[in-house]
N, C-alpha and C. Protein backbone atom coordinates (compact mmCIF):
# COMPACT_ATOMS: atom_id res chain seq x y z
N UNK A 1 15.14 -1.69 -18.98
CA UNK A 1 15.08 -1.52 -17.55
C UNK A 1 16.16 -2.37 -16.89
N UNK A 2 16.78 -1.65 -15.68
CA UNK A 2 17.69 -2.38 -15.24
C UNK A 2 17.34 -3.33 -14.19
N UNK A 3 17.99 -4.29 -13.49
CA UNK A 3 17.94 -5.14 -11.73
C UNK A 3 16.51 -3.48 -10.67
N UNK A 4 17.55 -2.72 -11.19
CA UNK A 4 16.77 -1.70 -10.32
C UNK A 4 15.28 -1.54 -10.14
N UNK A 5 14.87 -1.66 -11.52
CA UNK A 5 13.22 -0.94 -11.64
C UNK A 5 12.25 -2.44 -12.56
N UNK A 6 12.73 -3.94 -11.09
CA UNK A 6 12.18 -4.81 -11.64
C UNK A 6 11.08 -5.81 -11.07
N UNK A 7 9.85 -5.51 -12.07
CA UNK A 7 8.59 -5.98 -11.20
C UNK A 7 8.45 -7.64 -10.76
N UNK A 8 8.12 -7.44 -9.58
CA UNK A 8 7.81 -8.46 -8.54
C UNK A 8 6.69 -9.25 -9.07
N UNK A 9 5.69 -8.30 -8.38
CA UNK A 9 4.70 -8.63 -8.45
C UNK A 9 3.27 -7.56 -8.52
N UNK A 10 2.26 -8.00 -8.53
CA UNK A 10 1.19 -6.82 -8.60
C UNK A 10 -0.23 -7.54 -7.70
N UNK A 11 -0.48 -6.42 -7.07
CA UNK A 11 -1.65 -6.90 -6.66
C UNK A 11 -2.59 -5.75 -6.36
N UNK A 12 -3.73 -6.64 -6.96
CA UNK A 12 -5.13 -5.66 -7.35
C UNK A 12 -6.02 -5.69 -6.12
N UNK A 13 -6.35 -4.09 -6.04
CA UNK A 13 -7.24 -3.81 -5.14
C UNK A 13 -8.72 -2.88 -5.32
N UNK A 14 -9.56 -3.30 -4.38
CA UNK A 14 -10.90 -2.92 -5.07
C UNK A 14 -11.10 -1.57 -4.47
N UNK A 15 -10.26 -1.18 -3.02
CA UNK A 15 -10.23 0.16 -2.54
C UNK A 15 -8.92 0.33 -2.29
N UNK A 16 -8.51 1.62 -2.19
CA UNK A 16 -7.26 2.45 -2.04
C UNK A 16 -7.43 3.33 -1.29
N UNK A 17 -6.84 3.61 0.06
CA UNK A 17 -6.86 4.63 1.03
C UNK A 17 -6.67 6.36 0.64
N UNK A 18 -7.45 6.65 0.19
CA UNK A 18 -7.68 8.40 -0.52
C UNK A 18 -7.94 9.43 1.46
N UNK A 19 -7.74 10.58 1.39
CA UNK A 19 -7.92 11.96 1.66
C UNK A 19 -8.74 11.94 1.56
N UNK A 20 -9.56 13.16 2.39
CA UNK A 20 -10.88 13.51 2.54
C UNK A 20 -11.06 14.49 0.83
N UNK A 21 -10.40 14.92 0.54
CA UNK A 21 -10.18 15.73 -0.69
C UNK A 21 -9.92 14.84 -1.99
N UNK A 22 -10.23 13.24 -1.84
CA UNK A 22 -9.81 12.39 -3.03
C UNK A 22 -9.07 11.81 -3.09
N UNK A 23 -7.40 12.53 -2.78
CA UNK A 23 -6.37 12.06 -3.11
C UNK A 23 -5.72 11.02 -2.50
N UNK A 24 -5.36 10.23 -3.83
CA UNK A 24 -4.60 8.27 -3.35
C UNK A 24 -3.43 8.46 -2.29
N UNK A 25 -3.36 8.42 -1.38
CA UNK A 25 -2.04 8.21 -0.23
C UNK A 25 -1.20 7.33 -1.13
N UNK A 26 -0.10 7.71 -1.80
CA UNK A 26 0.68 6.95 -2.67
C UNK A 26 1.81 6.46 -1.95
N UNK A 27 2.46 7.78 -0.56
CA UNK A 27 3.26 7.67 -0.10
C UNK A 27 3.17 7.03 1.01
N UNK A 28 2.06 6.46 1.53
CA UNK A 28 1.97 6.03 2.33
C UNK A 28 1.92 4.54 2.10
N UNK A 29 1.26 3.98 0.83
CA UNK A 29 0.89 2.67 0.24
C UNK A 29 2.65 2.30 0.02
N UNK A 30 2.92 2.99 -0.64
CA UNK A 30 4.85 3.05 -0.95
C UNK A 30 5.63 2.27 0.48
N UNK A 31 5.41 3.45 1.47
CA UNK A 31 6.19 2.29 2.71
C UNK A 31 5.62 1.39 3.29
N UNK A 32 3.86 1.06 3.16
CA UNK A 32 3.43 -0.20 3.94
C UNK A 32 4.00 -1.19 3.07
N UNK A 33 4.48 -1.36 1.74
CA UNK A 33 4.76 -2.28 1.05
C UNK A 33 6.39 -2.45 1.22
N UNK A 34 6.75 -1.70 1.21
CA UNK A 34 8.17 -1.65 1.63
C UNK A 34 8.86 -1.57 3.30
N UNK A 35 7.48 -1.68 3.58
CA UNK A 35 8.01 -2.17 5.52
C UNK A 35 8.82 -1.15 6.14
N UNK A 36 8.13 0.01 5.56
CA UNK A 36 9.07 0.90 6.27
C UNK A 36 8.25 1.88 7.27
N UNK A 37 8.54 2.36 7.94
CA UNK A 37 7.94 3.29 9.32
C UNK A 37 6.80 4.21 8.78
N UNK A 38 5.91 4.36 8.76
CA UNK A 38 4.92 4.95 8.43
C UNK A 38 3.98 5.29 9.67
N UNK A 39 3.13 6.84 9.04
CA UNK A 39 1.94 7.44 10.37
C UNK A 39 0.80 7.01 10.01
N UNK A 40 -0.35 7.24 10.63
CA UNK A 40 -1.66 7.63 10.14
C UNK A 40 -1.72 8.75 9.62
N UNK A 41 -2.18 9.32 8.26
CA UNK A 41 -2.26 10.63 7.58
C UNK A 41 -3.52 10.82 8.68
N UNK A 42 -3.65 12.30 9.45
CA UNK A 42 -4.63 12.97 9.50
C UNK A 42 -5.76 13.35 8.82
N UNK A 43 -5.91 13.49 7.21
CA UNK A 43 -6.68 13.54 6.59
C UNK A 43 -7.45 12.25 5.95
N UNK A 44 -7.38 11.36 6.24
CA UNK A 44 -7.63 9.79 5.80
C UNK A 44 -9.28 10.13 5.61
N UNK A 45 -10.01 9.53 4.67
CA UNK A 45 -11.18 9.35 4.84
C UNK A 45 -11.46 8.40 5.33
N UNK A 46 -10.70 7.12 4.98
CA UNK A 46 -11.32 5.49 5.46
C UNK A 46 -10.34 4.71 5.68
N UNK A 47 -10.07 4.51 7.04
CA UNK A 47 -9.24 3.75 7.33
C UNK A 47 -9.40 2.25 6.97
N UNK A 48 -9.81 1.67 6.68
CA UNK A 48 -10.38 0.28 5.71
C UNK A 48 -9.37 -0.23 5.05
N UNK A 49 -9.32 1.26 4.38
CA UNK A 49 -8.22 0.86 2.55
C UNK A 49 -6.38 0.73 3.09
N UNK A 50 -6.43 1.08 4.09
CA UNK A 50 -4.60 1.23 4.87
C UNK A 50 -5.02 -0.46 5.43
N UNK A 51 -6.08 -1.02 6.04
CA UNK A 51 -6.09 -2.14 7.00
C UNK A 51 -5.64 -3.37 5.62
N UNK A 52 -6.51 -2.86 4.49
CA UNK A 52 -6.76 -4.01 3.32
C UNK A 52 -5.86 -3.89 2.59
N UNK A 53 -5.00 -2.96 2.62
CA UNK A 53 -3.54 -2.28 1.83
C UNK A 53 -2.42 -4.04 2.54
N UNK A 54 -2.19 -3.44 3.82
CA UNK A 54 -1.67 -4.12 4.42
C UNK A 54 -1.38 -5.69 4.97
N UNK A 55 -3.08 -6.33 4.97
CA UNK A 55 -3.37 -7.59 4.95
C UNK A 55 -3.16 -8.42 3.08
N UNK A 56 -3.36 -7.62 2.62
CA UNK A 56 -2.95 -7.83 1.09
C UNK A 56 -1.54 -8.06 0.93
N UNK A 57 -0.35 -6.79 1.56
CA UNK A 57 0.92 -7.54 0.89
C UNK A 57 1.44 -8.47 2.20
N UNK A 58 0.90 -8.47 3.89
CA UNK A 58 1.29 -9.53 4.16
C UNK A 58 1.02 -11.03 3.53
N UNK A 59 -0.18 -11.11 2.98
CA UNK A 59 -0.64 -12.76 2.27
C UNK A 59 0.18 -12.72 1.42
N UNK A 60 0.28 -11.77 0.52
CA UNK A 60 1.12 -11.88 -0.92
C UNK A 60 2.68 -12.16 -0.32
N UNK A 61 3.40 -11.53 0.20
CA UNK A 61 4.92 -11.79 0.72
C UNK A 61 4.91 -13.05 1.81
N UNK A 62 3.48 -13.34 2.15
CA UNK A 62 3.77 -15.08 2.55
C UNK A 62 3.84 -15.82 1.55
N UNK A 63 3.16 -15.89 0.28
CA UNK A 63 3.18 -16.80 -0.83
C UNK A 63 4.63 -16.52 -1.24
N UNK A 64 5.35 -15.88 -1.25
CA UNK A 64 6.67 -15.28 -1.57
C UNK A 64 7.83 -16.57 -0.94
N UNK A 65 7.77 -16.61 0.02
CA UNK A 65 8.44 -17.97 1.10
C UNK A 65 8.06 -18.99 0.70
């Protein structure tokens, strides 16, 4: 693996923001971590898992500093 595809860090979570139909919002978890412009998906079942997504990599990218 190159500079490119090199892990940081990881952090474990006990919920993940899924669709009313199941499916993990991958693309959405993708830019809250990467600070990039993101919506509310319309189909969200639980907004919880986007709030705890988010308070997770702000603590983690404070320990970072």
């Amino acid at each position: 693996m190159g500079a490119f595809a090199r892990l940081i860090g990881v952090i474990f979570m006990e919920k993940l923001p899924k669709t009313r139909s199941g499916k993990i919002l991958r693309g959405t978890i993708r830019k809250i971590v990467n600070k990039e412009e993101w919506t509310m998906p319309a189909t969200i079942d639980d907004v919880n898992g986007i709030t705890a997504i988010q308070d997770a990599t702000e603590a983690w990218s404070a320990t970072l500093k």
